[in-house]
Protein backbone atom coordinates (compact mmCIF):
# COMPACT_ATOMS: atom_id res chain seq x y z
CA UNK A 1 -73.06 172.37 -20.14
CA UNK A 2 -71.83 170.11 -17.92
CA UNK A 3 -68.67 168.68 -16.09
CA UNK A 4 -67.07 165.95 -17.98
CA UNK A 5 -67.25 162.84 -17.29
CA UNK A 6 -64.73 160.28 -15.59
CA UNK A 7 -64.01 156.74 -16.54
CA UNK A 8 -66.68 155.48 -13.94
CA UNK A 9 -70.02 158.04 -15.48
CA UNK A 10 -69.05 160.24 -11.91
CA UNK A 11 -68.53 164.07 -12.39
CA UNK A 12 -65.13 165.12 -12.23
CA UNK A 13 -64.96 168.18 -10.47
CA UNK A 14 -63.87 171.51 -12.91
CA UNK A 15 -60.36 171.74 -11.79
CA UNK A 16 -59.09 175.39 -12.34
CA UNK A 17 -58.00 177.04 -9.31
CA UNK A 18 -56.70 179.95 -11.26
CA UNK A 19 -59.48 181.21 -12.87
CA UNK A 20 -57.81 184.07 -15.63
CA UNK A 21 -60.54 185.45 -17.85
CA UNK A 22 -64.17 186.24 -17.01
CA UNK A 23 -67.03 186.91 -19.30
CA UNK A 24 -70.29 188.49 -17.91
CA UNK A 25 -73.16 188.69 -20.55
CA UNK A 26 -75.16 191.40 -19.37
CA UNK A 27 -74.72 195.38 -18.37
CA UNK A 28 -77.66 195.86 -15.87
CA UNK A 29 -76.69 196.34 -12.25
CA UNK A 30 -75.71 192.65 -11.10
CA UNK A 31 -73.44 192.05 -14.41
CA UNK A 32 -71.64 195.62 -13.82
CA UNK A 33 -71.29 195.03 -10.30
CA UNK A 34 -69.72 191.35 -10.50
CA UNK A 35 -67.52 192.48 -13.60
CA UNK A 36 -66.45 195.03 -11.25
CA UNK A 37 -65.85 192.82 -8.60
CA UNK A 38 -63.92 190.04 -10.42
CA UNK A 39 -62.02 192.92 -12.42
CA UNK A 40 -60.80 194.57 -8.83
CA UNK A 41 -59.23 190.91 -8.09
CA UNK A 42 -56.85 191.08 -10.96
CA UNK A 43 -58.64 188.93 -13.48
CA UNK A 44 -59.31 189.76 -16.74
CA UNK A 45 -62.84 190.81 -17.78
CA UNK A 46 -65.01 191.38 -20.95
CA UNK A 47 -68.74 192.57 -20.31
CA UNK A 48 -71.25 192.00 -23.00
CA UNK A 49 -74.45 194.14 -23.03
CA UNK A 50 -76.66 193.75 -26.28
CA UNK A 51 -77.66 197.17 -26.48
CA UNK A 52 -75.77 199.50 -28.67
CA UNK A 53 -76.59 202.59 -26.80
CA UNK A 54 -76.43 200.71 -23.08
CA UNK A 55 -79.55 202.68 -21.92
CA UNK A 56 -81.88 201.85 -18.60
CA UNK A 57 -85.35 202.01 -18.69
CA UNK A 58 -87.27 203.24 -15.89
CA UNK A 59 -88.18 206.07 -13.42
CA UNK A 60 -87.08 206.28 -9.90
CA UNK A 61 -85.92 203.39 -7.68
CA UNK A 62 -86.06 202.89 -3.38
CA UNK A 63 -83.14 202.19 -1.64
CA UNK A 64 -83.66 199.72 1.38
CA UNK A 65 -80.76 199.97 3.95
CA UNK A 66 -79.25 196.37 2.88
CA UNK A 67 -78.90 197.81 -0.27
CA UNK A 68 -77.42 201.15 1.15
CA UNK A 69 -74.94 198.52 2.58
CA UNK A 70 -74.27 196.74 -0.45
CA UNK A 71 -73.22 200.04 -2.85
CA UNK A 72 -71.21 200.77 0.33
CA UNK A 73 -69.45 197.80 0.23
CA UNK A 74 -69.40 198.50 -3.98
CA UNK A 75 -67.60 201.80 -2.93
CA UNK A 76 -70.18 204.34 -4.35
CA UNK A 77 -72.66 205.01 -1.66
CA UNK A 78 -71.38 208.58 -1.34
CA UNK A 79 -72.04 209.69 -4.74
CA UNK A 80 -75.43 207.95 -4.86
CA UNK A 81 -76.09 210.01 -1.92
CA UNK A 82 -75.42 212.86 -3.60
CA UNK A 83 -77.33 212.26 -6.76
CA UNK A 84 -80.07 210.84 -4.87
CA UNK A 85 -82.33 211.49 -2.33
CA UNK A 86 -82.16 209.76 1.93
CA UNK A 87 -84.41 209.31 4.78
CA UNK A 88 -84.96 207.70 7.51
CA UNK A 89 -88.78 206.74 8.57
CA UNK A 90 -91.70 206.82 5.73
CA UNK A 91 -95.37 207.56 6.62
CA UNK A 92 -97.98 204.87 6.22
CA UNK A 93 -101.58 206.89 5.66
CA UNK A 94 -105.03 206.31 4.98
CA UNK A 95 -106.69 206.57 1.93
CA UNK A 96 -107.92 210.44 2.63
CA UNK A 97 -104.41 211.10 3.87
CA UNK A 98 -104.00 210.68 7.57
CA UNK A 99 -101.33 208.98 9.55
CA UNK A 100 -101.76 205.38 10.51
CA UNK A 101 -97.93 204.34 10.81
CA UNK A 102 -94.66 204.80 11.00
CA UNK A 103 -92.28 202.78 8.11
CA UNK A 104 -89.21 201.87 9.83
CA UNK A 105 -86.25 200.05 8.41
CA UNK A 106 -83.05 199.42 10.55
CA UNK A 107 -80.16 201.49 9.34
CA UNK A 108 -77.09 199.30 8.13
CA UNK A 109 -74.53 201.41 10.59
CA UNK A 110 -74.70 204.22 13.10
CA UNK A 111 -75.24 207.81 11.30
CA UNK A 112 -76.25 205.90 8.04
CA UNK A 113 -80.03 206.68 6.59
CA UNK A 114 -82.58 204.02 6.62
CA UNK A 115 -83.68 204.57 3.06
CA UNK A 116 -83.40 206.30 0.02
CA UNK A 117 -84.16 207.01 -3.44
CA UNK A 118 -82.31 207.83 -6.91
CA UNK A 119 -83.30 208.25 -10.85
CA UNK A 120 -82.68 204.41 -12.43
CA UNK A 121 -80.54 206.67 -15.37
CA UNK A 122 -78.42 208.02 -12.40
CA UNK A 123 -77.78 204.72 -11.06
CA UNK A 124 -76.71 203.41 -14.16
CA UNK A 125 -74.36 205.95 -14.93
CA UNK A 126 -72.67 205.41 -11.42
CA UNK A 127 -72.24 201.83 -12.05
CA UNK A 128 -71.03 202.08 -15.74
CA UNK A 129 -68.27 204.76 -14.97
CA UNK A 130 -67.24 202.31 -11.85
CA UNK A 131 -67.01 199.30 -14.38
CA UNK A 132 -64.91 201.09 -16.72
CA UNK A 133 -63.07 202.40 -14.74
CA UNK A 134 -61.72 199.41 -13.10
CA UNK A 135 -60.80 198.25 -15.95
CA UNK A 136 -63.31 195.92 -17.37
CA UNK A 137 -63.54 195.55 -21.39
CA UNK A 138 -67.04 196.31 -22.47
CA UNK A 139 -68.57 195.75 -25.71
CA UNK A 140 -71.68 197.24 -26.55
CA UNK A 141 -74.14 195.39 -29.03
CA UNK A 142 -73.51 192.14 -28.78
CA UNK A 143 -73.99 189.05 -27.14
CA UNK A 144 -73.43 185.41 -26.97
CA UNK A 145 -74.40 183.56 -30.44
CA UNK A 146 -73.17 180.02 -28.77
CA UNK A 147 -71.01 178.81 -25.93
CA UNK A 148 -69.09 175.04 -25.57
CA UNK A 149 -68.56 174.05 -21.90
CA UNK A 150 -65.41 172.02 -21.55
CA UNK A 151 -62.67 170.59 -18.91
CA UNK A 152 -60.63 173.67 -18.81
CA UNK A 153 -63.22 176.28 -19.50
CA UNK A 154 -66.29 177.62 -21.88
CA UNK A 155 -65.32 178.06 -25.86
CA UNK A 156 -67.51 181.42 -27.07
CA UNK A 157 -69.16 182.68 -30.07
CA UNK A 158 -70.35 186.12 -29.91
CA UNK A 159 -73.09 187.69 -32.09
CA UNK A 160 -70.13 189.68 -34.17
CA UNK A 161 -68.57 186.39 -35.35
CA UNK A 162 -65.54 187.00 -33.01
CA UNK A 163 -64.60 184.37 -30.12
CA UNK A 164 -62.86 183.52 -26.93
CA UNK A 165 -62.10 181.25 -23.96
CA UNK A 166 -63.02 181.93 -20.10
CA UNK A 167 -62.86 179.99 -17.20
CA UNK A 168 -65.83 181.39 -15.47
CA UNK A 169 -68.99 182.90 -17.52
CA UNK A 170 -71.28 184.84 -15.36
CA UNK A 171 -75.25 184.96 -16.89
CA UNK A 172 -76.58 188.57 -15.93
CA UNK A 173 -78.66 188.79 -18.57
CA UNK A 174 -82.32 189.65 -16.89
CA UNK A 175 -85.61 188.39 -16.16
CA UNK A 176 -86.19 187.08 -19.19
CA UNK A 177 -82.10 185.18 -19.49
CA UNK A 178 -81.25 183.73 -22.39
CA UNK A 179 -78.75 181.55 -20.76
CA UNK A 180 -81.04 180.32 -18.25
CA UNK A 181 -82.87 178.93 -20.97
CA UNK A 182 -80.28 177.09 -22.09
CA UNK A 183 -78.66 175.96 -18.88
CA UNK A 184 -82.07 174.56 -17.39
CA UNK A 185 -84.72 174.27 -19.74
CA UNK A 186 -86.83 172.21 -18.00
CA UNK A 187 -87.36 175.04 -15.40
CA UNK A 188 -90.17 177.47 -15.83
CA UNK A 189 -89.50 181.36 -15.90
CA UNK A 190 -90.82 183.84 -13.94
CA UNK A 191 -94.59 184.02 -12.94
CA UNK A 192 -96.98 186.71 -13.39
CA UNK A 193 -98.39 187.98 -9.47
CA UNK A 194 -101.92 189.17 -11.06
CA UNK A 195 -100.51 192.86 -10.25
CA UNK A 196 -98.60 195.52 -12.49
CA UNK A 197 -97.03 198.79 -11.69
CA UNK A 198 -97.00 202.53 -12.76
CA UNK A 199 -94.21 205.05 -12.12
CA UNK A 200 -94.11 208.60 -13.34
CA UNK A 201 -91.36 211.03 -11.70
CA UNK A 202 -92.40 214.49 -10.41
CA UNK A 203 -91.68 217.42 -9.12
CA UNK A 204 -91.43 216.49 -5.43
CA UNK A 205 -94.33 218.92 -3.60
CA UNK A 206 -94.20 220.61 -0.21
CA UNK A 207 -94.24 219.14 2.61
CA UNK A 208 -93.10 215.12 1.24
CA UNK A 209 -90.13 214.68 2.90
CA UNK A 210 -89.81 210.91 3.06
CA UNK A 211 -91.37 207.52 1.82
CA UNK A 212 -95.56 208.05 1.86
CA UNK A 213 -97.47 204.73 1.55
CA UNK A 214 -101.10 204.80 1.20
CA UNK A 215 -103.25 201.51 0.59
CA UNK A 216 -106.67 201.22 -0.55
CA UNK A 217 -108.46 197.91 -1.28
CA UNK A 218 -106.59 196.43 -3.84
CA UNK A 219 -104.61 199.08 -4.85
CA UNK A 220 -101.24 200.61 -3.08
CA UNK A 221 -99.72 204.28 -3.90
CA UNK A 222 -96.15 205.25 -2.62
CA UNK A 223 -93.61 207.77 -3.20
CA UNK A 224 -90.00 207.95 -3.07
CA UNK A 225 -87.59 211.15 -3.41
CA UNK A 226 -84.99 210.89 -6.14
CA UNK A 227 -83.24 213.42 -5.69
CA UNK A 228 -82.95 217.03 -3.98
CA UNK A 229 -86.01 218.31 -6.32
CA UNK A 230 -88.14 215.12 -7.37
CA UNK A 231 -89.86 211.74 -6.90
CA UNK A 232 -91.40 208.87 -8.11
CA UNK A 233 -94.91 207.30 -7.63
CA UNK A 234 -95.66 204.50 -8.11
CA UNK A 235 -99.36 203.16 -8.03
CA UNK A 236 -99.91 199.50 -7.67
CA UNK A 237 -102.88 198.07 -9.26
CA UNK A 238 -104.53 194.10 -9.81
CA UNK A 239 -104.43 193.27 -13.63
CA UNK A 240 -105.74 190.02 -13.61
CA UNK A 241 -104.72 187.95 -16.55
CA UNK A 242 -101.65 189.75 -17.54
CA UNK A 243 -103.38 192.18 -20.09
CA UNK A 244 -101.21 194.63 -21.54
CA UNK A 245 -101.74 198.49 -22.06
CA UNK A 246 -100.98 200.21 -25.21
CA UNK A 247 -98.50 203.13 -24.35
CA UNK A 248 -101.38 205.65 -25.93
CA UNK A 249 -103.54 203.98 -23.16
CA UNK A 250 -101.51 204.40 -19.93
CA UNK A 251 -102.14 207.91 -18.69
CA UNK A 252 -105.80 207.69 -18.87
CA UNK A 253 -105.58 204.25 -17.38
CA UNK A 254 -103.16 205.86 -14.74
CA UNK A 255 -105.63 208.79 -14.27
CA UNK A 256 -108.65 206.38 -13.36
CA UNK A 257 -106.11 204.28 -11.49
CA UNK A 258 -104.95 207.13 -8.80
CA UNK A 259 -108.72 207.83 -8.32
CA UNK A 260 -109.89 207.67 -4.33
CA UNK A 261 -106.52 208.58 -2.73
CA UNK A 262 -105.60 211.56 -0.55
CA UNK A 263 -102.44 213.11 0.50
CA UNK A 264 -100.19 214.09 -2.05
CA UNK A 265 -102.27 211.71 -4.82
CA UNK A 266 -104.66 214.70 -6.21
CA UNK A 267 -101.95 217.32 -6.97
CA UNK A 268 -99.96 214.40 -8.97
CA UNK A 269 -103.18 212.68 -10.61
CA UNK A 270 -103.55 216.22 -11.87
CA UNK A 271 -100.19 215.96 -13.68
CA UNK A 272 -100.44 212.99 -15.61
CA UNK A 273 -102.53 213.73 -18.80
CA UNK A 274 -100.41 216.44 -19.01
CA UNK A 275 -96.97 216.35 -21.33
CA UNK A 276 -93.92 216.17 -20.47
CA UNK A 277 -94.97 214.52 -16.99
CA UNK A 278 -97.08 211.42 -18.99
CA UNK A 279 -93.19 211.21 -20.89
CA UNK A 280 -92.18 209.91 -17.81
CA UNK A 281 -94.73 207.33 -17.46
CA UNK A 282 -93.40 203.50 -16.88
CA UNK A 283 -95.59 200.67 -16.66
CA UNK A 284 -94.79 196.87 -15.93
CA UNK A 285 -96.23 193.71 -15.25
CA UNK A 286 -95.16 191.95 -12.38
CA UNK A 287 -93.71 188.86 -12.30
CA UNK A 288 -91.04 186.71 -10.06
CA UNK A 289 -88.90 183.98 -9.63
CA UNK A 290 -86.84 181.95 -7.57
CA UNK A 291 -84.25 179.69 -9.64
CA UNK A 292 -83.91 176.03 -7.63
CA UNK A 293 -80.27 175.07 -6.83
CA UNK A 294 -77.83 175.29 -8.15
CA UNK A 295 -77.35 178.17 -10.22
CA UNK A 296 -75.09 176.74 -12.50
CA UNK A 297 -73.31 174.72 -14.84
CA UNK A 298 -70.37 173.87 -15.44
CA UNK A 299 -68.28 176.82 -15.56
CA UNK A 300 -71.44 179.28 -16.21
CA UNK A 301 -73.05 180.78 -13.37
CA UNK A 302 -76.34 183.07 -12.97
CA UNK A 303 -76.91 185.98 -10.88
CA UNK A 304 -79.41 188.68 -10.67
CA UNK A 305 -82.87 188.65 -11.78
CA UNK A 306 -81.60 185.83 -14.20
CA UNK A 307 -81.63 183.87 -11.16
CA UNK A 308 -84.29 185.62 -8.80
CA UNK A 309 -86.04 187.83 -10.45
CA UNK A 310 -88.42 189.66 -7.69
CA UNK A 311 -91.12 192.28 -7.21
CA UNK A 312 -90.88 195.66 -6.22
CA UNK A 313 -92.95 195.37 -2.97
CA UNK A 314 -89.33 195.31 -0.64
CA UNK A 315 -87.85 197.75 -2.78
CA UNK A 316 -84.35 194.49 -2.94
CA UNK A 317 -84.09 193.59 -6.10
CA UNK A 318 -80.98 196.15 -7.07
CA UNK A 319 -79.59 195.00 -3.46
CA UNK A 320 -80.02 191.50 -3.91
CA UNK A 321 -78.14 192.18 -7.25
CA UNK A 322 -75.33 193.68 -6.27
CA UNK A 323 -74.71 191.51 -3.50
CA UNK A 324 -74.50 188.93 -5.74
CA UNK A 325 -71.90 190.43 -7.29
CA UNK A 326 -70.15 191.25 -4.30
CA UNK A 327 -70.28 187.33 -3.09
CA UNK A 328 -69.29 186.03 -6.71
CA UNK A 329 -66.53 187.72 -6.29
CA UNK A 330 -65.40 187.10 -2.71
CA UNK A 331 -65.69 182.99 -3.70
CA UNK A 332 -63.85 183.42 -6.53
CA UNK A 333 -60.98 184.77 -4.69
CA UNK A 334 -61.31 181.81 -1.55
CA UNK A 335 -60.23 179.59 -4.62
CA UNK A 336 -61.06 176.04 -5.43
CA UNK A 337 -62.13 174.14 -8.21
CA UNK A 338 -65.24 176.19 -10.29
CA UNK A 339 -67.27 173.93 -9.20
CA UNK A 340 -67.35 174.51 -5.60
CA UNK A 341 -66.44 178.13 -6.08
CA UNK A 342 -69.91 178.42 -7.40
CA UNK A 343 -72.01 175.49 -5.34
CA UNK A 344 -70.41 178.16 -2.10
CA UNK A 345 -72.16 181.45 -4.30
CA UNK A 346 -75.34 179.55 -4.50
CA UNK A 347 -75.38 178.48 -0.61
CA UNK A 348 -74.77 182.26 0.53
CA UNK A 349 -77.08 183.21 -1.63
CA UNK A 350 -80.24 181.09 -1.90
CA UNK A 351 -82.23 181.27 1.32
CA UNK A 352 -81.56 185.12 1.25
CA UNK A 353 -82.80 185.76 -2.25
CA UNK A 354 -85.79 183.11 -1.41
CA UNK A 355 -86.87 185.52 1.67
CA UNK A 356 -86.59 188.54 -1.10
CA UNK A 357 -88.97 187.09 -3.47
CA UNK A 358 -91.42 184.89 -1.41
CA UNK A 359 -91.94 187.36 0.69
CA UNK A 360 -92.32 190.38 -1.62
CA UNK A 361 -94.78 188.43 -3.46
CA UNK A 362 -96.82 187.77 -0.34
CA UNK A 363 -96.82 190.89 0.35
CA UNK A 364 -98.27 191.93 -3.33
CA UNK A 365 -100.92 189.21 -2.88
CA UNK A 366 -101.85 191.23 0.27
CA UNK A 367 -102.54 194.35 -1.35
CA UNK A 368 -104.23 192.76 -4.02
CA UNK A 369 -106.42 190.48 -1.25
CA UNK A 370 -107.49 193.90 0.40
CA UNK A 371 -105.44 192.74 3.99
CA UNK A 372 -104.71 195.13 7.16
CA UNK A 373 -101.89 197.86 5.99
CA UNK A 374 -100.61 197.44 9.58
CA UNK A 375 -100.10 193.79 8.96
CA UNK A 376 -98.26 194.67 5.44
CA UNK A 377 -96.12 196.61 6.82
CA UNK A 378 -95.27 194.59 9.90
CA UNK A 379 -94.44 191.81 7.21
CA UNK A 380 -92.16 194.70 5.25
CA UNK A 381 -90.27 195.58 7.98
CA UNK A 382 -89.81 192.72 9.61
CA UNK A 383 -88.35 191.16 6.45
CA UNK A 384 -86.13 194.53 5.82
CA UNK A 385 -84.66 193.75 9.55
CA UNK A 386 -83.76 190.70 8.94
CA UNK A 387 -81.83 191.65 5.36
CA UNK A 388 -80.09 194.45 6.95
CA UNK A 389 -77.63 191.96 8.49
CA UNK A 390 -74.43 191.10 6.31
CA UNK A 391 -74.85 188.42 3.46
């Protein structure tokens, strides 16, 4: 997929200024956010998402205060707010519970919270009405089958038989992207970090008001409220050599996992052998990537996890996302030829989404090395300060 070629074997640049119809393959949070996007500019848009139902998987999710500032920017900060939980300083503790430090993360504007928390299902709901209702056609069980990049645009075969013709396709298809297969296939996917993750949602219990954080040796439990009533844990734990664990397996495995840790650990380690809290049990390897420039071809373009896919441990990856979408967007309305519409995405983008993932993996390979939690979290919010700015 790439530029054609001129009479001398140099790439001719992809002339369309006026870029018409969009296709983003894809209905997770970066794909609904830059359909939205492009869709607000006038431009026609078809969203493909491959599952029938369009369903998130998941618990609970933190909200960072750069990505506060990107669903402001998206226009739906308010109602996350109020499906959702906000705060301003977490608690770093001990193992047995007592206080060794303050988490603090900037706020993105005066009176704004510093962080926050909402249900993955809520989120998703939020974004989907917001993509429909700006207009943006979306067709639910299918995806690409094949796609022909040419002068004037990409020729597409969908999984239905049916086909079209877009000047800009935008890959938002995951972690795992098809496309990005296709596009580079010489480049290696993402790489597992040695650590996985648990999340189970809760009732929230007295007293947790705010983000808790509490490491010990080479494991890391947190909380985050979701919403006036609940939160997530999550309990992060070394798996060395990627070995999976049958879903029959996890809440004992869980259980034995949240063993050692004070605070408000016990009264939730209690919980989890129990149904319908083990129902709410999520568990997933971690792994992360940083595509190298650029993120395209041609006229197809990648954004999301399908181009850096990160780890949870700066609580960015839906930010990152969305502000993808947002800066898609704005380039695509600067004009120019698709080719350095997209070459200016990738530039905005790249060191930013580099500091996301680097980082976030060095800071799992902390937790799983045993390192000062004061040193962790000097890392964490020093990184969060220097996101909060605009992208």
């Amino acid at each position: 997929m790439m530029a054609p070629l001129s009479h001398n074997g140099t790439r001719m640049p992809i002339a369309a200024p006026a870029i018409r119809r969009v296709l983003v393959i894809g209905g997770g949070i970066a794909g609904m956010t830059a359909a939205t996007c492009l869709r607000r500019q006038g431009l026609e848009v078809d969203l493909v998402e491959i599952d029938p139902a369009w369903k998130v998987y998941g618990a609970g999710i933190t909200i960072t205060s750069p990505t506060l500032r990107a669903l402001h920017r998206l226009g739906v900060l308010d109602e996350v707010k109020r499906r959702g939980a906000t705060w301003d300083d977490g608690v770093l503790l001990t193992p047995d519970g007592r206080e060794l430090g303050a988490v603090r993360w900037p706020s993105f504007a005066a009176g704004e919270p510093s962080s926050g928390g909402i249900m993955r299902s809520e989120l998703h709901g939020i974004l989907s009405r917001m993509t429909r209702e700006a207009g943006v056609h979306v067709r639910l069980g299918v995806t690409t089958d094949a796609m022909e990049d040419g002068a004037e645009g990409v020729d597409v075969r969908f999984t239905d038989g049916s086909v079209g013709h877009y000047q800009l396709v935008v890959a938002a298809d995951g972690v795992a992207s098809a496309v990005r297969g296709r596009l580079f296939p010489d480049v290696a996917g993402p790489a597992y970090t040695g650590q996985a993750v648990y999340r189970i949602v809760v009732a929230t219990p007295p007293g947790v008001s705010c983000g808790r954080f509490i490491p010990n040796g080479d494991r890391m439990i947190g909380c985050s409220l979701v919403s006036a009533t609940h939160m997530y844990c999550f309990v992060l734990i070394p798996m060395p050599g990627d070995p999976r664990v049958a879903v029959a397996d996890q809440p004992a495995h869980l259980h034995r996992a949240m063993e050692g840790f004070g605070d408000f650990v016990p009264g939730v380690r209690a919980q989890v052998l129990n149904s319908p809290v083990r129902e709410t049990i999520n568990y997933r390897p971690l792994a992360a990537m940083i595509l190298p420039k650029p993120w395209y071809r041609g006229h197809v373009v990648l954004v999301g996890d399908a181009a850096h896919a990160t780890t949870p441990h700066l609580a960015s990856g839906a930010g990152m996302a969305i502000e993808s979408g947002l800066v898609l967007a704005e380039e695509v309305a600067r004009g120019g030829t698709v080719g350095e519409i997209l070459q200016r995405y990738t530039d905005r983008r790249y060191d930013r989404c580099r500091t996301v993932v680097e980082n976030s993996v060095r800071l799992g390979q902390m937790e799983l090395r045993g390192e000062s939690p004061l040193e962790h979290n000097r890392v964490a919010d020093a990184t969060i300060a220097e996101l909060v700015s605009e992208p």
